[in-house]
PDB file of N, CA and C in Angstrom:
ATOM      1  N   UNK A   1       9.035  11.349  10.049  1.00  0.00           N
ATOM      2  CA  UNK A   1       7.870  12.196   9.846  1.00  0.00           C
ATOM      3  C   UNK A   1       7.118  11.719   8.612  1.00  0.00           C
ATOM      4  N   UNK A   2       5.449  11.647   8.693  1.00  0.00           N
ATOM      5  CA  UNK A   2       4.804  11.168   7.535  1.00  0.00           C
ATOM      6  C   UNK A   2       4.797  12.333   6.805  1.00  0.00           C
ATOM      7  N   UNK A   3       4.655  12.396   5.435  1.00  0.00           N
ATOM      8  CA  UNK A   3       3.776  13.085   4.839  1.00  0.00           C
ATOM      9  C   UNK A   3       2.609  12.834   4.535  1.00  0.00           C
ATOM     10  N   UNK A   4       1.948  13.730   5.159  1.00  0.00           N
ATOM     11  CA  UNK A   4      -0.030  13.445   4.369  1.00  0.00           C
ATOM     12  C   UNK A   4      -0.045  14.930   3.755  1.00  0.00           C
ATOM     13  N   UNK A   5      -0.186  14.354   1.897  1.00  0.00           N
ATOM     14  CA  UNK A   5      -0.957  14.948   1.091  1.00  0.00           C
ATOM     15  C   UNK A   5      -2.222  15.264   1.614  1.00  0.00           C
ATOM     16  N   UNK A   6      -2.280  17.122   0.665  1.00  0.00           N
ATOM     17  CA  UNK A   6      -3.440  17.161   0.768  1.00  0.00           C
ATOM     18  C   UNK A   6      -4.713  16.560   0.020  1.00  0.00           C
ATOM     19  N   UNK A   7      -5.501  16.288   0.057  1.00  0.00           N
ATOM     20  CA  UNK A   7      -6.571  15.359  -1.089  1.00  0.00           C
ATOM     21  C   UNK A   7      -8.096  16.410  -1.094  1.00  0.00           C
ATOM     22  N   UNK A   8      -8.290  16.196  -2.515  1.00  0.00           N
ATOM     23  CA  UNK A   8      -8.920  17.157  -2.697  1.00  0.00           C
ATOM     24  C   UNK A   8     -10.063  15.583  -3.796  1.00  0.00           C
ATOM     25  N   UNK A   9     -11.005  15.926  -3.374  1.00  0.00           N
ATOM     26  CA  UNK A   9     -12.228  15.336  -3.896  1.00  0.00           C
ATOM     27  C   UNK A   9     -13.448  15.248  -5.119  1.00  0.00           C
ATOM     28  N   UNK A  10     -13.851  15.767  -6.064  1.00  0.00           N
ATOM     29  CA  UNK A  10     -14.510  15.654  -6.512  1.00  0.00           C
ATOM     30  C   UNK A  10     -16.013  14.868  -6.731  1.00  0.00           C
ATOM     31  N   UNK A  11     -16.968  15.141  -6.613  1.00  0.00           N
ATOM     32  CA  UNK A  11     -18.156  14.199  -7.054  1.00  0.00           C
ATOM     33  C   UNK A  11     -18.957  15.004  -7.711  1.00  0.00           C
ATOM     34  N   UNK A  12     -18.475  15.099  -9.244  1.00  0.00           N
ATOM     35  CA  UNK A  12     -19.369  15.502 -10.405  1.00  0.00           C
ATOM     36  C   UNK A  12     -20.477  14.373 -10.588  1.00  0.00           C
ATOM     37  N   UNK A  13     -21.616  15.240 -10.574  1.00  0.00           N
ATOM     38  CA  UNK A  13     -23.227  14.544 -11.124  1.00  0.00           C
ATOM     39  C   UNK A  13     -23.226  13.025 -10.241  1.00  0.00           C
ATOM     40  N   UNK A  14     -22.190  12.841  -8.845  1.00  0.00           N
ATOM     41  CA  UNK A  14     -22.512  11.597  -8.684  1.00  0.00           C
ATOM     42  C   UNK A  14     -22.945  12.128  -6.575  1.00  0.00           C
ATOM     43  N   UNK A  15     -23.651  10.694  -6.389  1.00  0.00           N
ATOM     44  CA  UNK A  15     -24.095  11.090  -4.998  1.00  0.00           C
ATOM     45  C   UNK A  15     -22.821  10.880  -4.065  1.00  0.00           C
ATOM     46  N   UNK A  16     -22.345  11.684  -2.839  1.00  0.00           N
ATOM     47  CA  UNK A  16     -21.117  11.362  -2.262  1.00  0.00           C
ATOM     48  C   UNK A  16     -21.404  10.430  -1.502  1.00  0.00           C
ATOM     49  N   UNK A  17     -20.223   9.594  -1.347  1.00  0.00           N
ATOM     50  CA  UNK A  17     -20.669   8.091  -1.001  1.00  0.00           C
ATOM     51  C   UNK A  17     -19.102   8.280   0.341  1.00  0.00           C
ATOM     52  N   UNK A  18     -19.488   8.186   1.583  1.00  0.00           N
ATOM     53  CA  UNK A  18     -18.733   8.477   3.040  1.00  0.00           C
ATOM     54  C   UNK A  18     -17.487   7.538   2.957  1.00  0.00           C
ATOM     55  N   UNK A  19     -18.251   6.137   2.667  1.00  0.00           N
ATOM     56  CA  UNK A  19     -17.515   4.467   2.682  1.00  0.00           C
ATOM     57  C   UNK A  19     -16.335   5.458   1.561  1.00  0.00           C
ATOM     58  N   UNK A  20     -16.814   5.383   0.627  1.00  0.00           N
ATOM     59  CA  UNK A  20     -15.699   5.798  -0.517  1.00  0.00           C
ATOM     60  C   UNK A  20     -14.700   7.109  -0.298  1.00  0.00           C
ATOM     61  N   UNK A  21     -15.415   8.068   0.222  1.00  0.00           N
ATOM     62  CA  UNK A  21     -14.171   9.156   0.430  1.00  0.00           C
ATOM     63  C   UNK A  21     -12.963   8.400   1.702  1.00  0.00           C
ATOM     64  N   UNK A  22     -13.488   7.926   2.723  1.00  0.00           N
ATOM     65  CA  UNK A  22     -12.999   6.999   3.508  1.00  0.00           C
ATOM     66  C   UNK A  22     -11.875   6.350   2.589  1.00  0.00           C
ATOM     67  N   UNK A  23     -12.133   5.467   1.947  1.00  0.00           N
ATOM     68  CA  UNK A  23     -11.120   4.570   0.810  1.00  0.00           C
ATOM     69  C   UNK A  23     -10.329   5.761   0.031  1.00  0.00           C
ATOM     70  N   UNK A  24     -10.645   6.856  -0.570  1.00  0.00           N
ATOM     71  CA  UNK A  24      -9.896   7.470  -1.212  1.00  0.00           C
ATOM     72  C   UNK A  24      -8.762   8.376   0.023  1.00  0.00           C
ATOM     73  N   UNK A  25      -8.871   8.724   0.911  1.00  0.00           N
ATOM     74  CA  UNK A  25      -8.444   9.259   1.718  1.00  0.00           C
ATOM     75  C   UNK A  25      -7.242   8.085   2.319  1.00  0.00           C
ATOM     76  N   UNK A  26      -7.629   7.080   2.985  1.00  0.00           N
ATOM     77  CA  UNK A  26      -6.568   6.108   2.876  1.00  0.00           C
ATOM     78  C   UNK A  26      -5.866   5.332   2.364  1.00  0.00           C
ATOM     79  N   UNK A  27      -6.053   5.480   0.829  1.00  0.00           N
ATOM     80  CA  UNK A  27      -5.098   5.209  -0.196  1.00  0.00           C
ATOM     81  C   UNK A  27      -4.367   6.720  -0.635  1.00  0.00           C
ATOM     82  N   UNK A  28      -4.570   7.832  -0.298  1.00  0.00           N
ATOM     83  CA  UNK A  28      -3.705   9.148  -0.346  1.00  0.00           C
ATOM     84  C   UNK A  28      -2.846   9.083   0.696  1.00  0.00           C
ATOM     85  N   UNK A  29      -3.320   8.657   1.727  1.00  0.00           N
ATOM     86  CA  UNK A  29      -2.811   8.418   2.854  1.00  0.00           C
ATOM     87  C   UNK A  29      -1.198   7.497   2.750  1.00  0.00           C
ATOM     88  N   UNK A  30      -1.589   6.256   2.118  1.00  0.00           N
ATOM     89  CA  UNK A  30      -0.714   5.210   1.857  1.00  0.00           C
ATOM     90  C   UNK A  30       0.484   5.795   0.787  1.00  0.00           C
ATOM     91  N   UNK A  31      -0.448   6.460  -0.167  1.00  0.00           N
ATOM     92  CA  UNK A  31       0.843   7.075  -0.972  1.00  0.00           C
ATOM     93  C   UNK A  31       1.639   8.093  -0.955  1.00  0.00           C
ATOM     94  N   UNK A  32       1.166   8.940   0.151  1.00  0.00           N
ATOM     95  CA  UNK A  32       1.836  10.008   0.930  1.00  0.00           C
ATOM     96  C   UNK A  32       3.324   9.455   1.474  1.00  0.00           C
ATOM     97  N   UNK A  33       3.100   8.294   2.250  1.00  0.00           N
ATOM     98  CA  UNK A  33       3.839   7.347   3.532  1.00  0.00           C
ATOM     99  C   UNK A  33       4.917   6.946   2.208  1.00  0.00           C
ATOM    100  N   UNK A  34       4.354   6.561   1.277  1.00  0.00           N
ATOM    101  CA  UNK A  34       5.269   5.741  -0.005  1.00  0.00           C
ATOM    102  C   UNK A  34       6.401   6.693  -0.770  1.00  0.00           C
ATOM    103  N   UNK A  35       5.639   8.157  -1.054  1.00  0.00           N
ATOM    104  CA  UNK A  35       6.475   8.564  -2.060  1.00  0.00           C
ATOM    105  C   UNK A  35       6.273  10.197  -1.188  1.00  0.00           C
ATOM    106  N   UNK A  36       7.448  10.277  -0.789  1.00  0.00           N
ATOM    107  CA  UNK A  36       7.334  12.168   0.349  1.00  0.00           C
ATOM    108  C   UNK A  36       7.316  12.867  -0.667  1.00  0.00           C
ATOM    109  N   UNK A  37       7.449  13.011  -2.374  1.00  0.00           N
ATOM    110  CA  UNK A  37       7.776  14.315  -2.482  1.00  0.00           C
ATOM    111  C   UNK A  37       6.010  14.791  -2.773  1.00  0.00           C
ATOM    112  N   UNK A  38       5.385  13.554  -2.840  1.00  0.00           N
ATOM    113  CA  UNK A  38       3.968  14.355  -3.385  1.00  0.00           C
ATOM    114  C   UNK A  38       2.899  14.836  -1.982  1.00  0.00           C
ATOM    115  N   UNK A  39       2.592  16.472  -2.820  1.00  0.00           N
ATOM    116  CA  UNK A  39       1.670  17.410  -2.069  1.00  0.00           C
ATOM    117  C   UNK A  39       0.504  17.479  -2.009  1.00  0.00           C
ATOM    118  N   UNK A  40      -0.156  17.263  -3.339  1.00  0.00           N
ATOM    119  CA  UNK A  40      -1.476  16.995  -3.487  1.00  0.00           C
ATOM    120  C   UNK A  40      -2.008  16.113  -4.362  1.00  0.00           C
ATOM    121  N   UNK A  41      -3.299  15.620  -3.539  1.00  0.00           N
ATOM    122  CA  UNK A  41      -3.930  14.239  -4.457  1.00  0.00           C
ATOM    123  C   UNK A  41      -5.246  14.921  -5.110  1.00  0.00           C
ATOM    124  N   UNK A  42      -5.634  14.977  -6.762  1.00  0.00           N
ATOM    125  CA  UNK A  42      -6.680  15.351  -6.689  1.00  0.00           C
ATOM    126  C   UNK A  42      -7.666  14.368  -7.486  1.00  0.00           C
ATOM    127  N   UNK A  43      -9.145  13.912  -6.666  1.00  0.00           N
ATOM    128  CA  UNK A  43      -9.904  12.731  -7.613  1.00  0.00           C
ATOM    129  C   UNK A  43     -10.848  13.004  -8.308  1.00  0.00           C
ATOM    130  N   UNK A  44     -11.407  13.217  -8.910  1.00  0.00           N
ATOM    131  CA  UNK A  44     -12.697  13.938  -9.647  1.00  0.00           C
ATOM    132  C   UNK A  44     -13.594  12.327 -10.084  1.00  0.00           C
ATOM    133  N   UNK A  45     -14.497  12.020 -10.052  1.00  0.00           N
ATOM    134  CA  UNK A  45     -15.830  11.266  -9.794  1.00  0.00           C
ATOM    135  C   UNK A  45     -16.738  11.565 -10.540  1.00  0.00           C
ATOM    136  N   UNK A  46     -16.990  11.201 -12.221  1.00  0.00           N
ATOM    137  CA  UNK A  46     -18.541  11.634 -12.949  1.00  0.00           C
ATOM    138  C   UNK A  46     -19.011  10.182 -13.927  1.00  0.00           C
ATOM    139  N   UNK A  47     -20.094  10.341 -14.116  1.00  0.00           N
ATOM    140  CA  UNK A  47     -20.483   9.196 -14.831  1.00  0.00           C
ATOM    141  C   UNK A  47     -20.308   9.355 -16.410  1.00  0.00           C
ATOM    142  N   UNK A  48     -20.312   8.326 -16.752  1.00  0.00           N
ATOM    143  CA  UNK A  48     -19.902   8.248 -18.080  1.00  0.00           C
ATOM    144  C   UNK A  48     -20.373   7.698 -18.937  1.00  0.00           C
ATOM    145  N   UNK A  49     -21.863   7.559 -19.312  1.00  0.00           N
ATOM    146  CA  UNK A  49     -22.965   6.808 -20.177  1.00  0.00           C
ATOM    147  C   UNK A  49     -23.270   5.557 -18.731  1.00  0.00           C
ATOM    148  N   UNK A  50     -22.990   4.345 -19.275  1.00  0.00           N
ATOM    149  CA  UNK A  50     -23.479   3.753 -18.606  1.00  0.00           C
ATOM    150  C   UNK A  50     -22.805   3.538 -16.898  1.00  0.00           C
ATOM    151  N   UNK A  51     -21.341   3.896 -16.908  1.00  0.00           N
ATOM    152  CA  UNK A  51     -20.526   3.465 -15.711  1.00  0.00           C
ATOM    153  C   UNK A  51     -20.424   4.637 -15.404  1.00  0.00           C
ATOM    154  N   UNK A  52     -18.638   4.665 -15.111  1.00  0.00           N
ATOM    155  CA  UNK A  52     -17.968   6.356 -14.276  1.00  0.00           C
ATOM    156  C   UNK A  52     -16.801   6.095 -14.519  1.00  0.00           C
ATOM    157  N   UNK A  53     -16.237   7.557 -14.776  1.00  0.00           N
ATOM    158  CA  UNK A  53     -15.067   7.861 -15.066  1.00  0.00           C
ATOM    159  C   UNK A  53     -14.086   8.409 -13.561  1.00  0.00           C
ATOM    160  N   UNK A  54     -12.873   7.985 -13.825  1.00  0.00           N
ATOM    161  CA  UNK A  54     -12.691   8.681 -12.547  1.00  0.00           C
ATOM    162  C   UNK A  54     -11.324   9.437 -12.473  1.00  0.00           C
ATOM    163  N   UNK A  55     -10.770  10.282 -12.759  1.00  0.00           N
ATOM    164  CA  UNK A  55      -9.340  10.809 -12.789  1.00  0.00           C
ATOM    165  C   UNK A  55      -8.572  10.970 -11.735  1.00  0.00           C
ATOM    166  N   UNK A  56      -7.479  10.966 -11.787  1.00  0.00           N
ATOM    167  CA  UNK A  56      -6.650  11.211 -10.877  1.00  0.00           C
ATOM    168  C   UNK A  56      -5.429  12.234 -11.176  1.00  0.00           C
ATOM    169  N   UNK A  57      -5.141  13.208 -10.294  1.00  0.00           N
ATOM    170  CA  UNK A  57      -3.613  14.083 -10.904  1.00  0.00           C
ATOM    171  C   UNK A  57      -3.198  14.205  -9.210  1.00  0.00           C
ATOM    172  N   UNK A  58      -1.336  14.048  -9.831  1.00  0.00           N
ATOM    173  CA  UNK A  58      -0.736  14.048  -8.302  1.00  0.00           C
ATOM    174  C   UNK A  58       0.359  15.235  -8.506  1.00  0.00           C
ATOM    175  N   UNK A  59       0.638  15.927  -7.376  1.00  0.00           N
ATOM    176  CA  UNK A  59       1.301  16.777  -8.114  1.00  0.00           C
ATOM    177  C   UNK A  59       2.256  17.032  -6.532  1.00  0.00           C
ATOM    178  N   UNK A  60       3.406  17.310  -6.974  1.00  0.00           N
ATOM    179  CA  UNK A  60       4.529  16.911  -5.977  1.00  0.00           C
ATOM    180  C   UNK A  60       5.962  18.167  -6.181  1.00  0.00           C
ATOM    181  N   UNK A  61       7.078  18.024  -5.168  1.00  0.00           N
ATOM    182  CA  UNK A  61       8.448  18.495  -5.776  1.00  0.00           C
ATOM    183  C   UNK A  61       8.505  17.560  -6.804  1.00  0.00           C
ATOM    184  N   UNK A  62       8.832  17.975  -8.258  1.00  0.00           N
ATOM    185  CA  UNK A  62       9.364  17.396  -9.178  1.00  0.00           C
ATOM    186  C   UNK A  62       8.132  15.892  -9.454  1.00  0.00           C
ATOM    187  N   UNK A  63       7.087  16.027  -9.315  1.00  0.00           N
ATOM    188  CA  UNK A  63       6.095  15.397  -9.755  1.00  0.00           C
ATOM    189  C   UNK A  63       4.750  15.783 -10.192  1.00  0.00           C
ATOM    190  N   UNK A  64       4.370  15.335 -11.384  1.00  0.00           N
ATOM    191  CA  UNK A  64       3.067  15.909 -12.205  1.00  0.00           C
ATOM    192  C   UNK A  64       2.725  14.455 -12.584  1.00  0.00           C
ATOM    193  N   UNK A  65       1.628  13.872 -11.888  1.00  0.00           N
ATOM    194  CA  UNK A  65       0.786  12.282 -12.918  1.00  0.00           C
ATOM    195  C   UNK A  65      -0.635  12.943 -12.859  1.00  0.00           C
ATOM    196  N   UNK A  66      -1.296  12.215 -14.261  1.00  0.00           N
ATOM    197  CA  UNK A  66      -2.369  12.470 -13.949  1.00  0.00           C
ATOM    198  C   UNK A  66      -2.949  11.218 -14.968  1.00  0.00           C
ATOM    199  N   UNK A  67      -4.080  11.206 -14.353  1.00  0.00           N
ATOM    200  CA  UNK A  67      -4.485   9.783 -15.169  1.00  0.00           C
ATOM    201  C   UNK A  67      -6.127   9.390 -15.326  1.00  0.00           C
ATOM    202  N   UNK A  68      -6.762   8.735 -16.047  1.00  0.00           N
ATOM    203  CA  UNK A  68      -7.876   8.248 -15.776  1.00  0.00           C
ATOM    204  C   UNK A  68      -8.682   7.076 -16.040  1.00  0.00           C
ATOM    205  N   UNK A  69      -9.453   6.618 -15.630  1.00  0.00           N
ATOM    206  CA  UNK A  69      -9.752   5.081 -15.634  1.00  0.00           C
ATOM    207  C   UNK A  69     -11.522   5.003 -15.802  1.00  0.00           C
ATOM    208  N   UNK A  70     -11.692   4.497 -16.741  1.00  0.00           N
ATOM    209  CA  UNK A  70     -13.571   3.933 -16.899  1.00  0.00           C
ATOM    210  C   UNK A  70     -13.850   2.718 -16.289  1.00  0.00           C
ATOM    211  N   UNK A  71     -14.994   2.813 -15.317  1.00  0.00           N
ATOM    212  CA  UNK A  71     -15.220   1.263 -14.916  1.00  0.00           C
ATOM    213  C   UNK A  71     -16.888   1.533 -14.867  1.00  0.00           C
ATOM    214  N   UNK A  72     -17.763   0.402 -14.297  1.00  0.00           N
ATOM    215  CA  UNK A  72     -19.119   0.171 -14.259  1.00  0.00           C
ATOM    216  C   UNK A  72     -19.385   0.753 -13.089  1.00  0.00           C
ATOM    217  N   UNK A  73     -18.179   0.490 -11.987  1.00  0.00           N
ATOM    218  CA  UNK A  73     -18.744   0.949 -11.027  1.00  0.00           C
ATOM    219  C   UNK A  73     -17.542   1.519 -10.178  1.00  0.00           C
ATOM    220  N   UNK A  74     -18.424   2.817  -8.962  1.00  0.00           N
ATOM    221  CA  UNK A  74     -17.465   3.739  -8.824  1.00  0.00           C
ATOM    222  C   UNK A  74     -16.078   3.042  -7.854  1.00  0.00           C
ATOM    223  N   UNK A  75     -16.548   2.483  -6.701  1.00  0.00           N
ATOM    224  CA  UNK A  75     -14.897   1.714  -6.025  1.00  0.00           C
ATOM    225  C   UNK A  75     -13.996   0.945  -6.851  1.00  0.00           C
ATOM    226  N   UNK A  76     -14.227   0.161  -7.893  1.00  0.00           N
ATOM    227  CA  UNK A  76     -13.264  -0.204  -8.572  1.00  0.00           C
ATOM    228  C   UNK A  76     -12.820   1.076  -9.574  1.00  0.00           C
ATOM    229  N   UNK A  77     -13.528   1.745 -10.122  1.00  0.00           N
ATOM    230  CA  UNK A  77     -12.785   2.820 -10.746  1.00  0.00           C
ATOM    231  C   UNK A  77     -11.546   3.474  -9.874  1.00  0.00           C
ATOM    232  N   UNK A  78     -11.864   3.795  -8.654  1.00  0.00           N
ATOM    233  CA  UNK A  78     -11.437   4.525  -7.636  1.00  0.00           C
ATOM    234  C   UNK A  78      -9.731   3.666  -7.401  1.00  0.00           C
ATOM    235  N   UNK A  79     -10.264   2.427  -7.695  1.00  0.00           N
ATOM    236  CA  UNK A  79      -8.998   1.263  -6.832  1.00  0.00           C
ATOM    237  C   UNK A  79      -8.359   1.619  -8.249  1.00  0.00           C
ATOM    238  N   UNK A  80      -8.574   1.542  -9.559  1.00  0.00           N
ATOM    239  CA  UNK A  80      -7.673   1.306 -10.887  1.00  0.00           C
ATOM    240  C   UNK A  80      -7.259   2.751 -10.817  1.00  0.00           C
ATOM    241  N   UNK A  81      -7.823   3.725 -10.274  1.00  0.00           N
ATOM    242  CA  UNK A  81      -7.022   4.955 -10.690  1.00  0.00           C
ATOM    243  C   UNK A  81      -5.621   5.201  -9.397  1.00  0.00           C
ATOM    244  N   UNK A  82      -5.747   4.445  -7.959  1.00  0.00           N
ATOM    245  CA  UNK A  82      -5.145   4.840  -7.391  1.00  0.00           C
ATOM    246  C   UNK A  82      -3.771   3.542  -8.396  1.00  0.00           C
ATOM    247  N   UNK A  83      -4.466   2.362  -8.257  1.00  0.00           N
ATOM    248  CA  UNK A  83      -3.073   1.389  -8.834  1.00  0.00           C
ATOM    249  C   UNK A  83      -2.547   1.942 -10.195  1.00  0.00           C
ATOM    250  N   UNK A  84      -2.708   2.403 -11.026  1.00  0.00           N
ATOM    251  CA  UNK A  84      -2.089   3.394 -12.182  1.00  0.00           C
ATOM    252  C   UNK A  84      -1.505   4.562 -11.512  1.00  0.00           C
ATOM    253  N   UNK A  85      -1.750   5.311 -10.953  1.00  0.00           N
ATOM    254  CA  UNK A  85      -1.021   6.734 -10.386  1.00  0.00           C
ATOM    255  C   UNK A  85       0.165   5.987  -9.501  1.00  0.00           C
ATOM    256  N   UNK A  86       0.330   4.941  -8.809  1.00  0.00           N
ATOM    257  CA  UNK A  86       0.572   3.759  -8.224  1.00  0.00           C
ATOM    258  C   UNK A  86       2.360   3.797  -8.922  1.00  0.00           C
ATOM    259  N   UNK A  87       1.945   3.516  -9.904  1.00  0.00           N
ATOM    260  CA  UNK A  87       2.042   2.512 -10.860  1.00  0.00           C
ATOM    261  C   UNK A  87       3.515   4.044 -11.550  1.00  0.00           C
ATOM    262  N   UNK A  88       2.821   4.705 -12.135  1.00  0.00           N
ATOM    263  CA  UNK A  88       3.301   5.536 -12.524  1.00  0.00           C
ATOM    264  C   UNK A  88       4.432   6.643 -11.756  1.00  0.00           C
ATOM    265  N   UNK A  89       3.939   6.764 -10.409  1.00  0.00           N
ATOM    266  CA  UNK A  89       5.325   7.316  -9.340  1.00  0.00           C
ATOM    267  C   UNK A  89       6.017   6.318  -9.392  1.00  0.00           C
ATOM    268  N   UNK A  90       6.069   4.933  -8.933  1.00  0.00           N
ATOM    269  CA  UNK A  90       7.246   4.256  -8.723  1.00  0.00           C
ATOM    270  C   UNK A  90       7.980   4.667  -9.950  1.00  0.00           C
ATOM    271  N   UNK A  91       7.434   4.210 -11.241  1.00  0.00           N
ATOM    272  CA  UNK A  91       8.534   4.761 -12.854  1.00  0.00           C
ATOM    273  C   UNK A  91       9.176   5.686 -12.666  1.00  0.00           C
ATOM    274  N   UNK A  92       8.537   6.999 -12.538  1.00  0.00           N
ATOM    275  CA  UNK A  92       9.085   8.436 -12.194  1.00  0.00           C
ATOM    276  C   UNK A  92      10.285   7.850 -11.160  1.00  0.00           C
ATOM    277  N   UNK A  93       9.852   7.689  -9.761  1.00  0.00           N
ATOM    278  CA  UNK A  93      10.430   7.625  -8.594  1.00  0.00           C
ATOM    279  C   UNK A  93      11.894   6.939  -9.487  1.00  0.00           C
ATOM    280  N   UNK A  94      11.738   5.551  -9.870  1.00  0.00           N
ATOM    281  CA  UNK A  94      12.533   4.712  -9.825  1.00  0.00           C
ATOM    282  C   UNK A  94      13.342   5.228 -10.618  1.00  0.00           C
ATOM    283  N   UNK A  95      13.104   6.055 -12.082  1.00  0.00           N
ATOM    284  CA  UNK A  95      14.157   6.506 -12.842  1.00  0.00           C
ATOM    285  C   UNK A  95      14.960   7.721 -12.361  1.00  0.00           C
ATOM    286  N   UNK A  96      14.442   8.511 -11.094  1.00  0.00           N
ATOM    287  CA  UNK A  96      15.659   9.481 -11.079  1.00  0.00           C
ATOM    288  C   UNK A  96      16.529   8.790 -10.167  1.00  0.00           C
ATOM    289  N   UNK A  97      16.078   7.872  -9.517  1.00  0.00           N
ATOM    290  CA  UNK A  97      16.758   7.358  -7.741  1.00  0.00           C
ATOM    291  C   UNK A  97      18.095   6.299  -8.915  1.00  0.00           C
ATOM    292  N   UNK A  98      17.073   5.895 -10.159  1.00  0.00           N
ATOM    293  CA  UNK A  98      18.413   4.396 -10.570  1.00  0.00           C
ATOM    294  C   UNK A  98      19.620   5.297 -12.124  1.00  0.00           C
ATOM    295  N   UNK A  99      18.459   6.529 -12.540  1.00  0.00           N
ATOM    296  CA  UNK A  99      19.699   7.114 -13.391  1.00  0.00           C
ATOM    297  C   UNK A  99      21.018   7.810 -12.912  1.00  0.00           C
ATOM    298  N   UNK A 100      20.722   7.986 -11.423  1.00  0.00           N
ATOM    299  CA  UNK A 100      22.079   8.706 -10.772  1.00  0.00           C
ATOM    300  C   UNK A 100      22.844   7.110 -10.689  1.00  0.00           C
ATOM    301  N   UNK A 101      22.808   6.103 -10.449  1.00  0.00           N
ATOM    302  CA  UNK A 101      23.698   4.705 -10.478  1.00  0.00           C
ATOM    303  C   UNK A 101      24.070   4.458 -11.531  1.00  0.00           C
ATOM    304  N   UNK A 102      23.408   5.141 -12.668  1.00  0.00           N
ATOM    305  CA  UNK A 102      23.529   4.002 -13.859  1.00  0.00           C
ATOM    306  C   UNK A 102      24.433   4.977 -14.454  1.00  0.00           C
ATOM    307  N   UNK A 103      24.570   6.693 -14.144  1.00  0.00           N
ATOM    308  CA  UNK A 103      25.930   7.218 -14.733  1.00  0.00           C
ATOM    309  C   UNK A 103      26.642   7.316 -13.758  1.00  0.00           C
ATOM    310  N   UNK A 104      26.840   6.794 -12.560  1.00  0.00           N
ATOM    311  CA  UNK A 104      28.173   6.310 -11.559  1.00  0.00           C
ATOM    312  C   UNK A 104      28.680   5.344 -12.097  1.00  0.00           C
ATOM    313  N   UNK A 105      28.213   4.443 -12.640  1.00  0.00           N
ATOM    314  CA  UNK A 105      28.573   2.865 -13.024  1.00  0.00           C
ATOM    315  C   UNK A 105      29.009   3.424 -14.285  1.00  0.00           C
ATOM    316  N   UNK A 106      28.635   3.944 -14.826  1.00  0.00           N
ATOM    317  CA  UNK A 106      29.200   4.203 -17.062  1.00  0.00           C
ATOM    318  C   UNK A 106      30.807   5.279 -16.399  1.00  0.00           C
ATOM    319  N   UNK A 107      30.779   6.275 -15.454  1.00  0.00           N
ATOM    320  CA  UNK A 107      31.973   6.531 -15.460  1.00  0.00           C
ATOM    321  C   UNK A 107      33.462   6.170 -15.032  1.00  0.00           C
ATOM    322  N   UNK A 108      34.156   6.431 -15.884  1.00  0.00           N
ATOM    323  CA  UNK A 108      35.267   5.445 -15.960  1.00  0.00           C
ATOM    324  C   UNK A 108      35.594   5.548 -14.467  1.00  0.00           C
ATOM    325  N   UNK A 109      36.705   4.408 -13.633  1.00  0.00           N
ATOM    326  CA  UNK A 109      36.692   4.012 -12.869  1.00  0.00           C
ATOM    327  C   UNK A 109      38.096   4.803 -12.630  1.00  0.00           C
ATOM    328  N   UNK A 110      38.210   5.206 -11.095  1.00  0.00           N
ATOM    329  CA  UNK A 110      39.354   6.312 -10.830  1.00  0.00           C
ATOM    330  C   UNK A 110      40.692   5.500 -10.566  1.00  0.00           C
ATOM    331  N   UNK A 111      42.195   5.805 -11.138  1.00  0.00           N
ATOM    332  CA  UNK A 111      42.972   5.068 -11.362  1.00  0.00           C
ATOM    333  C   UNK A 111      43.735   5.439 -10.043  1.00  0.00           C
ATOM    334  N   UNK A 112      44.075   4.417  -9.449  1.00  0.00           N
ATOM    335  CA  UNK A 112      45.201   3.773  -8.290  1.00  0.00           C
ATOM    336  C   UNK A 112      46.758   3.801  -8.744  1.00  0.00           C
ATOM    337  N   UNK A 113      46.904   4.440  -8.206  1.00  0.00           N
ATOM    338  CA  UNK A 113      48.725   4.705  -7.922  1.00  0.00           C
ATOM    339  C   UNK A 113      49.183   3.493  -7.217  1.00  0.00           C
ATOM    340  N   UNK A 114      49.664   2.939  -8.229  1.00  0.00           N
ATOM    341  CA  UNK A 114      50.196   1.491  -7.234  1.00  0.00           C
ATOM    342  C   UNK A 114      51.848   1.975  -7.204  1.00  0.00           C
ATOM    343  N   UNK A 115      52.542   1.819  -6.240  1.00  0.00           N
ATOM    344  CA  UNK A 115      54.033   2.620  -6.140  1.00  0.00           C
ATOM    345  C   UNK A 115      54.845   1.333  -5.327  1.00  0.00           C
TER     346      UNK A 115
END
């Protein structure tokens, strides 16, 4: 069974652009498929003097990222905020999945009755 997050959108002070919710929707999509425990994707979209800012927060069982990225222009903002949020579940992900190994491995090893 997939999970698809819900995704929730933003376009502060900017015009909504179809191509782009399209792209943001199938990169929620992708990270839904990647990491099940997260529920909702949320992107918010505003300009920022000369470029755009673009945030991202993911919020899951036992997951809270949130993040944000300045670029000139809005699809690459869009691509650096999904590869940082990206970026940041695997860490999360990877440290609870490898700290349960790493105190299996530190505890002492169970002793054999050799008879």
């Amino acid at each position: 069974m997939t999970n698809t997050p819900s995704v929730v959108i933003h376009f502060k002070d900017v015009e909504q652009d179809e191509p782009l919710r399209e792209s943001i929707q199938r990169k929620s999509q992708h990270l839904g498929e990647e990491f099940h425990e997260i529920s909702k994707i949320e992107i918010s979209l505003a300009p920022n003097g000369v470029g755009f800012i673009a945030n991202g927060h993911v919020t899951g069982k036992g997951t809270d990222v949130a993040t944000h990225v300045k670029a000139s222009k809005l699809a690459p903002a869009v691509d650096s905020v999904f590869d940082k949020i990206e970026r940041q579940l695997r860490k999360n992900h990877d440290k609870r999945i490898f700290s349960q190994r790493r105190e299996a491995q530190r505890a002492p090893a169970k002793r054999v009755n050799e008879g």
